[in-house]
Protein backbone atom coordinates (compact mmCIF):
# COMPACT_ATOMS: atom_id res chain seq x y z
CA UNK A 1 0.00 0.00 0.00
CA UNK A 2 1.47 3.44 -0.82
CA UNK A 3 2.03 5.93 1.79
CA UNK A 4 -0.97 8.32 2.14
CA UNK A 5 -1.27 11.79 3.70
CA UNK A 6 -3.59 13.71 5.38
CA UNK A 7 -3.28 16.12 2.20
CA UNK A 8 -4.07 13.75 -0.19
CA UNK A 9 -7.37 12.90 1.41
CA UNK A 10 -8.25 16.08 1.57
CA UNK A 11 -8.08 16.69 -1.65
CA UNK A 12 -9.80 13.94 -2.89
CA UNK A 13 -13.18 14.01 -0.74
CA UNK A 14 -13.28 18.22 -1.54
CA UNK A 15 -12.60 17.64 -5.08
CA UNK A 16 -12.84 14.36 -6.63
CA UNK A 17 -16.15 13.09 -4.19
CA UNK A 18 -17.24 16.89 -3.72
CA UNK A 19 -17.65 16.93 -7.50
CA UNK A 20 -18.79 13.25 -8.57
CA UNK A 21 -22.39 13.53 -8.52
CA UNK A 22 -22.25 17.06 -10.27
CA UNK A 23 -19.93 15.41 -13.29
CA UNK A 24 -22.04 12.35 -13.31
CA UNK A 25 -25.34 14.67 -14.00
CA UNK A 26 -23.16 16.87 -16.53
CA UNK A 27 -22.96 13.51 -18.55
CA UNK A 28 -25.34 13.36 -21.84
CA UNK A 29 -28.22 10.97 -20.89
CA UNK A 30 -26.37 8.60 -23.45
CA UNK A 31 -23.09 9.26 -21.73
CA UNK A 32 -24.78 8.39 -18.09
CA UNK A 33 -26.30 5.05 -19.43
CA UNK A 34 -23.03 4.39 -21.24
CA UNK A 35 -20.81 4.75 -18.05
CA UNK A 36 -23.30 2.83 -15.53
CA UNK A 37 -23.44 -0.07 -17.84
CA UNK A 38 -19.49 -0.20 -17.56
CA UNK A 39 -19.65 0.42 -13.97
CA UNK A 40 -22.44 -2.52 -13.46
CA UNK A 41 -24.97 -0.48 -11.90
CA UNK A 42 -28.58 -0.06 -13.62
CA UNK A 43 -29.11 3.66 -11.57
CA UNK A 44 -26.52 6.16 -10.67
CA UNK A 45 -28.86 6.01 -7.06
CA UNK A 46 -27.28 1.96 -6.70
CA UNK A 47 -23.31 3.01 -7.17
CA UNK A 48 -23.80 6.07 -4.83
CA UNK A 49 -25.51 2.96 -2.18
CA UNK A 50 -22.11 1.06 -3.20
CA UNK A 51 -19.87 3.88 -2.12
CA UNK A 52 -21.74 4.83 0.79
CA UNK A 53 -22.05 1.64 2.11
CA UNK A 54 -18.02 1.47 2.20
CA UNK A 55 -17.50 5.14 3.58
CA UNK A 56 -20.01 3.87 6.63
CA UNK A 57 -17.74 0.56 7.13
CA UNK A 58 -14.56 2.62 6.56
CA UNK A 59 -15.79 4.98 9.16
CA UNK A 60 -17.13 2.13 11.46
CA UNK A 61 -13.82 0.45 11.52
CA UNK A 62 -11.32 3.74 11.41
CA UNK A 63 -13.75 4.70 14.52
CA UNK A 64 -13.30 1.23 16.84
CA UNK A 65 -9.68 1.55 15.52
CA UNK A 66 -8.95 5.25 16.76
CA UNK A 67 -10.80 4.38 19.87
CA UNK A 68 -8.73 1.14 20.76
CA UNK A 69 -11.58 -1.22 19.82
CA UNK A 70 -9.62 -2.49 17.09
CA UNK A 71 -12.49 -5.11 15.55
CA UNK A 72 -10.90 -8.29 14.60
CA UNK A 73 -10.27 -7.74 9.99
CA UNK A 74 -12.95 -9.29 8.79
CA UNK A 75 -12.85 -11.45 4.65
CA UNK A 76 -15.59 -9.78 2.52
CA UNK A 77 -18.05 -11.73 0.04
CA UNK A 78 -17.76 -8.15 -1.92
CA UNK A 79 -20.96 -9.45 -4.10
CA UNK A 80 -22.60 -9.93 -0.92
CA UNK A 81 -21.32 -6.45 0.26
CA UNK A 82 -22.45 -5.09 -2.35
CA UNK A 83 -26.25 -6.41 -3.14
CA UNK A 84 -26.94 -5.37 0.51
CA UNK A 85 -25.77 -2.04 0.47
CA UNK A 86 -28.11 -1.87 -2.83
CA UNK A 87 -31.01 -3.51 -0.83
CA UNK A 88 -30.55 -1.44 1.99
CA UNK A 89 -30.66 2.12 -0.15
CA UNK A 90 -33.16 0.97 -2.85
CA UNK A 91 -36.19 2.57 -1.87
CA UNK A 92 -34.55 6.23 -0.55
CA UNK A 93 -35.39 8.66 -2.50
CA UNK A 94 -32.80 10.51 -5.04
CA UNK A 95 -32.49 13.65 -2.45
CA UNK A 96 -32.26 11.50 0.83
CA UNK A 97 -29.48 9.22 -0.70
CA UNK A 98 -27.52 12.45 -1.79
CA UNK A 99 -27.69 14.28 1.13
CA UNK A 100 -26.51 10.97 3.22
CA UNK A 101 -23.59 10.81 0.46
CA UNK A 102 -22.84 14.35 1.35
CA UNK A 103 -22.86 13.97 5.22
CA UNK A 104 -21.05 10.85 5.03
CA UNK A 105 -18.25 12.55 2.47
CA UNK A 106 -18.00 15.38 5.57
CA UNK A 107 -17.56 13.20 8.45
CA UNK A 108 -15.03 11.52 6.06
CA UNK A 109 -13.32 15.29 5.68
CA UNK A 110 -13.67 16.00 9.66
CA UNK A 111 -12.09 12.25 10.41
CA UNK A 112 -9.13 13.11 8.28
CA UNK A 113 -8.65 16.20 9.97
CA UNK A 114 -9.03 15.20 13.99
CA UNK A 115 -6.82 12.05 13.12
CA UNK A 116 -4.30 12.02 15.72
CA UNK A 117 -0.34 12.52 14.78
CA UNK A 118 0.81 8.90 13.25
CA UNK A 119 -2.55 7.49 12.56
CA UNK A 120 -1.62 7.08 9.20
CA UNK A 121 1.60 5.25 9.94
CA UNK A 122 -1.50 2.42 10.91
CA UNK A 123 -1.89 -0.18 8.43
CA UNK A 124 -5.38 -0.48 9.18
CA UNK A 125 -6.48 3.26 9.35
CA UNK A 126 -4.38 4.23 6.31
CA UNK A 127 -5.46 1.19 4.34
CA UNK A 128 -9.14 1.89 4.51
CA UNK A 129 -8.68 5.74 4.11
CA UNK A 130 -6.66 5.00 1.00
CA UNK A 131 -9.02 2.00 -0.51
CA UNK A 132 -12.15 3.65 -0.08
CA UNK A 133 -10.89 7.21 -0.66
CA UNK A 134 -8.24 7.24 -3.42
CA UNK A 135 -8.92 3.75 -4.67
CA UNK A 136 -12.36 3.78 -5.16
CA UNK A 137 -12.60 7.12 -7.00
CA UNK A 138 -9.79 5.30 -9.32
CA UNK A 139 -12.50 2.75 -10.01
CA UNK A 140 -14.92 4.75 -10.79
CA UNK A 141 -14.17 7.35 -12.83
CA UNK A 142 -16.20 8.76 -14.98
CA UNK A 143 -13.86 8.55 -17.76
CA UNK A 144 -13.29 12.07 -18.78
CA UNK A 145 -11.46 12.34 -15.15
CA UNK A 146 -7.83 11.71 -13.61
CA UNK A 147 -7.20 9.14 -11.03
CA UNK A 148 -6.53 10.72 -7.83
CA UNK A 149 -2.43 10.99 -6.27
């Protein structure tokens, strides 16, 4: 895992995340259908449940870590992950989901900033911050973007 800094983060939730849902809606209808059928997803409302349901377990686990309730690592059935976070968000509506998105994205910004000095040298905290932070956005680009540093 590359290193990661505070910086980076930063960046990346008050541009790259700040900005997704506004590029994603700047996309031609045809160029919206074109990019969730690559991504998988049949509604731009299911890939925001996908990355929301990761920011909540990031923040879960970063949480226990931080407060010395380190949760034993856990092996993910990512399909399984996945079709539950969709289940669990299917029936919010469009406005609900986003604003969740947009408090979760914040408490993502205020954890990066009240991280205490060397919390990124942990595996655990810096490996989550960078996999559903930098990593994720990587995945899902919306093609006319650059992958995050």
């Amino acid at each position: 895992m590359p290193n990661i800094t505070s910086q980076q983060l930063f960046d990346a939730l008050q541009t790259g995340w700040r900005e997704y849902v506004g590029k994603f809606n700047g996309l031609s209808p045809a160029g919206q259908s074109a990019f969730l059928e690559r991504e998988g997803y049949p509604r731009f409302h299911d890939l925001l449940a996908h990355i929301i349901a990761w920011w909540e377990e990031a923040l879960e686990i970063i949480t226990a870590v931080l407060e010395s309730h380190d949760p034993p690592s856990r092996e993910y059935d990512i399909d399984a992950f996945n079709a539950e976070a969709l289940a669990e968000y299917r029936d919010w509506s469009e406005s609900d989901l986003l604003a969740h998105y947009e408090n979760l994205r914040e408490a993502l910004l205020d954890l990066v900033a009240e991280l205490p000095d060397g919390a990124l040298e942990n595996k655990r905290i810096a490996g989550w911050l960078h996999a559903c932070v930098i990593e994720h956005y990587a995945q899902h680009l919306l093609g006319n973007e650059h992958p995050l540093p």
